[in-house]
N, C-alpha and C. Protein backbone atom coordinates (compact mmCIF):
# COMPACT_ATOMS: atom_id res chain seq x y z
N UNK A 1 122.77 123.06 156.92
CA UNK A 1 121.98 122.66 158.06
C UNK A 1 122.74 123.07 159.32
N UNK A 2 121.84 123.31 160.55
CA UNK A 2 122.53 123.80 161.81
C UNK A 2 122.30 122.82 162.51
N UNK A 3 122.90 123.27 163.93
CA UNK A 3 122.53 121.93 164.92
C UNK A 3 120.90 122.42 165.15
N UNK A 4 120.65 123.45 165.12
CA UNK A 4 119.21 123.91 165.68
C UNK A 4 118.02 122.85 164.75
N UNK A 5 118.55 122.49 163.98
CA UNK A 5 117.36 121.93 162.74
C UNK A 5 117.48 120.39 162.93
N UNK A 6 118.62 119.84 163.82
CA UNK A 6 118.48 118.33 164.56
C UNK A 6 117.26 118.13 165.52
N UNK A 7 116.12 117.17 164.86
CA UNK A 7 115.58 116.51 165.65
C UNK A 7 116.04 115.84 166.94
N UNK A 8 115.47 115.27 167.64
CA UNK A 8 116.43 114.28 168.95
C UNK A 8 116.29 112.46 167.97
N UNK A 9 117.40 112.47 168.43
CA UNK A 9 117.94 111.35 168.20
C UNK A 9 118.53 111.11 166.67
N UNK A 10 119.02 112.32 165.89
CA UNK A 10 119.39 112.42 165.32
C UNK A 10 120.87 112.89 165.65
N UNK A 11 121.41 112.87 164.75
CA UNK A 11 123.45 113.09 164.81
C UNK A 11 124.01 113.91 163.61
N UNK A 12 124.93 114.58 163.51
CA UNK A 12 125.89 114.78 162.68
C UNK A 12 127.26 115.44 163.12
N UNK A 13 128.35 115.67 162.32
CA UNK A 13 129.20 116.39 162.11
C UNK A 13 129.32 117.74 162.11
N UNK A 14 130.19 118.51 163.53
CA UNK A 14 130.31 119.71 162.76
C UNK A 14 131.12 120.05 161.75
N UNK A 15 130.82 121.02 161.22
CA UNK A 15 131.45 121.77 159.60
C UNK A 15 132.18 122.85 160.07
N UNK A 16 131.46 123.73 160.82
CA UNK A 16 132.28 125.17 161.20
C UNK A 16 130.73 125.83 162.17
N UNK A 17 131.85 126.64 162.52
CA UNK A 17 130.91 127.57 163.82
C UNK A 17 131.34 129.02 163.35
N UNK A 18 129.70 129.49 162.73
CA UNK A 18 129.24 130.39 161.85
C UNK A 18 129.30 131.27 162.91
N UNK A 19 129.97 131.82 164.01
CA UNK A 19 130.14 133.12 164.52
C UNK A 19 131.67 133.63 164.91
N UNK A 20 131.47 134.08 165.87
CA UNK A 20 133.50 134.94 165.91
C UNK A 20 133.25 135.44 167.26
N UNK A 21 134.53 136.15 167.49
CA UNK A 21 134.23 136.49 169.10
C UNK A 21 134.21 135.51 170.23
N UNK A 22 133.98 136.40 171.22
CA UNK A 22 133.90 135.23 172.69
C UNK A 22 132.68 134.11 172.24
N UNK A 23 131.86 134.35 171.68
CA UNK A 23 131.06 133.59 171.62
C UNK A 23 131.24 132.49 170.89
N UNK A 24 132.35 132.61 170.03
CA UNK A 24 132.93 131.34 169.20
C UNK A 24 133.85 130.58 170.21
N UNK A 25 134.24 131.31 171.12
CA UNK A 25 135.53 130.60 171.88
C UNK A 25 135.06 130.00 173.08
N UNK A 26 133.80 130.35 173.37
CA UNK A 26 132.95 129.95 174.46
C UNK A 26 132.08 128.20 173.64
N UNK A 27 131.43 128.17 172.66
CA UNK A 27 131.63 127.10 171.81
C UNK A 27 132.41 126.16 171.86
N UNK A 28 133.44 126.70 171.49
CA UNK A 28 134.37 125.57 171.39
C UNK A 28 135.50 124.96 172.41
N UNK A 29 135.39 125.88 173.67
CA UNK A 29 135.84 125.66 174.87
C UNK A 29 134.62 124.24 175.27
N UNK A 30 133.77 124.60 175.06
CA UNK A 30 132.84 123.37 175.62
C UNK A 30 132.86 122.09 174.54
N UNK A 31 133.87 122.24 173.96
CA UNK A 31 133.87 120.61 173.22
C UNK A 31 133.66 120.91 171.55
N UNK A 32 133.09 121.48 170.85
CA UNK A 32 132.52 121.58 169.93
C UNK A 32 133.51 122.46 168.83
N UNK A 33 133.85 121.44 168.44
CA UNK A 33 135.00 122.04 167.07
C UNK A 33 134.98 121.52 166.08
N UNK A 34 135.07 121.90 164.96
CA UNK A 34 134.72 121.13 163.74
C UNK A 34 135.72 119.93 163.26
N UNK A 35 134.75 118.85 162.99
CA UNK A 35 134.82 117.03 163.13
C UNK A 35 134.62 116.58 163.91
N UNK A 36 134.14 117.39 165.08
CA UNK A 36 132.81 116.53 166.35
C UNK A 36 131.76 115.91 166.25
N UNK A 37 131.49 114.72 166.39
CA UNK A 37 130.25 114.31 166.41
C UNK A 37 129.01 114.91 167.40
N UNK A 38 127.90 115.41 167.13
CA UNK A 38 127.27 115.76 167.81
C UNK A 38 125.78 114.90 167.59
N UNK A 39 125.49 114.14 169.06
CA UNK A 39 123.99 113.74 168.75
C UNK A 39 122.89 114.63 169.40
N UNK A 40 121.90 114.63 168.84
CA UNK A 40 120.51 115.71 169.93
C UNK A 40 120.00 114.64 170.88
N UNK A 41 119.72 114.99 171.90
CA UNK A 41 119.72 114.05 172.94
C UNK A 41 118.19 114.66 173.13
N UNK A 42 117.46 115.30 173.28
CA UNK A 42 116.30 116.35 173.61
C UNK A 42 116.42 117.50 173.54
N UNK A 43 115.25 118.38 173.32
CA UNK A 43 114.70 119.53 172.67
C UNK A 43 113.76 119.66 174.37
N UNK A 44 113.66 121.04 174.37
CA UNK A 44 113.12 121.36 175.93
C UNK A 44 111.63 122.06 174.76
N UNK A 45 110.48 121.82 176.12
CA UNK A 45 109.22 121.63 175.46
C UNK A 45 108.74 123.19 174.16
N UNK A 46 109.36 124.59 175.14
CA UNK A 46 109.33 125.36 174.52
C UNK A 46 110.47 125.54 173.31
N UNK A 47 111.64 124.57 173.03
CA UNK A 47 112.24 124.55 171.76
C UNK A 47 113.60 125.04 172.73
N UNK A 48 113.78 125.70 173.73
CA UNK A 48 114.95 126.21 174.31
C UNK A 48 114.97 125.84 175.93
N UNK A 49 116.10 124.75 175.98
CA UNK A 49 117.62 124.95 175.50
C UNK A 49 117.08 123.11 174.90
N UNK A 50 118.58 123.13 174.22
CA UNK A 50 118.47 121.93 173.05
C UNK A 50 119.78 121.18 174.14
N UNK A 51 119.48 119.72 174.58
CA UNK A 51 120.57 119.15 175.25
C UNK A 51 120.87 118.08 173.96
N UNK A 52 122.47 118.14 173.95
CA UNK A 52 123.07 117.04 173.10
C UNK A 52 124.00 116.70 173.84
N UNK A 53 124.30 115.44 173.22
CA UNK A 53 126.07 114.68 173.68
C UNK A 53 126.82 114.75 173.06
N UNK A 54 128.03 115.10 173.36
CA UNK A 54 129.72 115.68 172.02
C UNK A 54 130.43 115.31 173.45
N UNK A 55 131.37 114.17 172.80
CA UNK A 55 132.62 113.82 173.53
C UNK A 55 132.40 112.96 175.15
N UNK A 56 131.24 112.55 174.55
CA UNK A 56 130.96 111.40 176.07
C UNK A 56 130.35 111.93 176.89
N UNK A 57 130.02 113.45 176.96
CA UNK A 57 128.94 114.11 178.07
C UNK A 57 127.54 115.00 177.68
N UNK A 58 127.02 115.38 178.42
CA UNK A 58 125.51 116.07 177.79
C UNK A 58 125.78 117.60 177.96
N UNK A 59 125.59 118.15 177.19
CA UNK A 59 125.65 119.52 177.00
C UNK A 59 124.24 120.30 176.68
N UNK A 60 123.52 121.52 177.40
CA UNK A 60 122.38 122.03 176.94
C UNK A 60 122.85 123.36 176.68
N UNK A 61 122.57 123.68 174.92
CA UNK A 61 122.79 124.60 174.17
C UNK A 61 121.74 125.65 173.89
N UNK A 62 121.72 127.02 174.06
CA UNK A 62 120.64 127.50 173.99
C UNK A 62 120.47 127.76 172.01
N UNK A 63 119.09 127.98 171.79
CA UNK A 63 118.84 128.49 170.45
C UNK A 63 119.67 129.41 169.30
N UNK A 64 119.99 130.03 170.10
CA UNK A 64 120.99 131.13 169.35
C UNK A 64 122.28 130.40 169.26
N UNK A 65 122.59 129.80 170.12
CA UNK A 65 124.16 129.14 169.98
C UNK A 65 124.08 127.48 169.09
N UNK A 66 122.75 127.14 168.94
CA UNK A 66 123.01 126.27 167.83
C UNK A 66 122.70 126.64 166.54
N UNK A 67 122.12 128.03 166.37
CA UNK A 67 122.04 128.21 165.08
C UNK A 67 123.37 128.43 164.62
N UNK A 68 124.39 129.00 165.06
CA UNK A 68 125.37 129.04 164.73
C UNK A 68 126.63 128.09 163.96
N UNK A 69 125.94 126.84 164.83
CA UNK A 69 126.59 125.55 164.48
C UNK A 69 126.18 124.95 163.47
N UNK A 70 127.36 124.86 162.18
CA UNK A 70 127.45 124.02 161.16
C UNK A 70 127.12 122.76 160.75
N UNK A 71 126.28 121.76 160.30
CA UNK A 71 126.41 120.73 160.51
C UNK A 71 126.47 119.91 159.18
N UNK A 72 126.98 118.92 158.94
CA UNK A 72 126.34 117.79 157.84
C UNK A 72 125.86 116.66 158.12
């Protein structure tokens, strides 16, 4: 499961962040490293960007960057 497939008000754990590159380091510069809790806070009407909370603040993730994200 990804973060993309979290409903809102749902939660889990990340596992790992299924990409490489700046784009992995850009990830995880913003909080998100695996054994983070991540909750979905809202889904924007067209599905993009997805806002969640990781580490006490709100973060809005676009589509492509939560498919990436691991979750259980």
């Amino acid at each position: 499961m990804t973060l993309r497939d979290l409903k809102p008000g749902q939660q889990g754990v990340v596992v790992s962040i299924a990409t490489t590159g700046s784009m992995k380091r850009r990830i995880m510069d913003m909080g998100i490293t695996p054994g983070v809790e991540i909750k979905v806070v809202k889904v924007a009407p067209l599905g993009d960007p997805i806002e969640v909370n990781v580490r006490g603040y709100e973060l809005s993730l676009r589509k492509e960057e939560a498919q990436e994200i691991e979750m259980k």
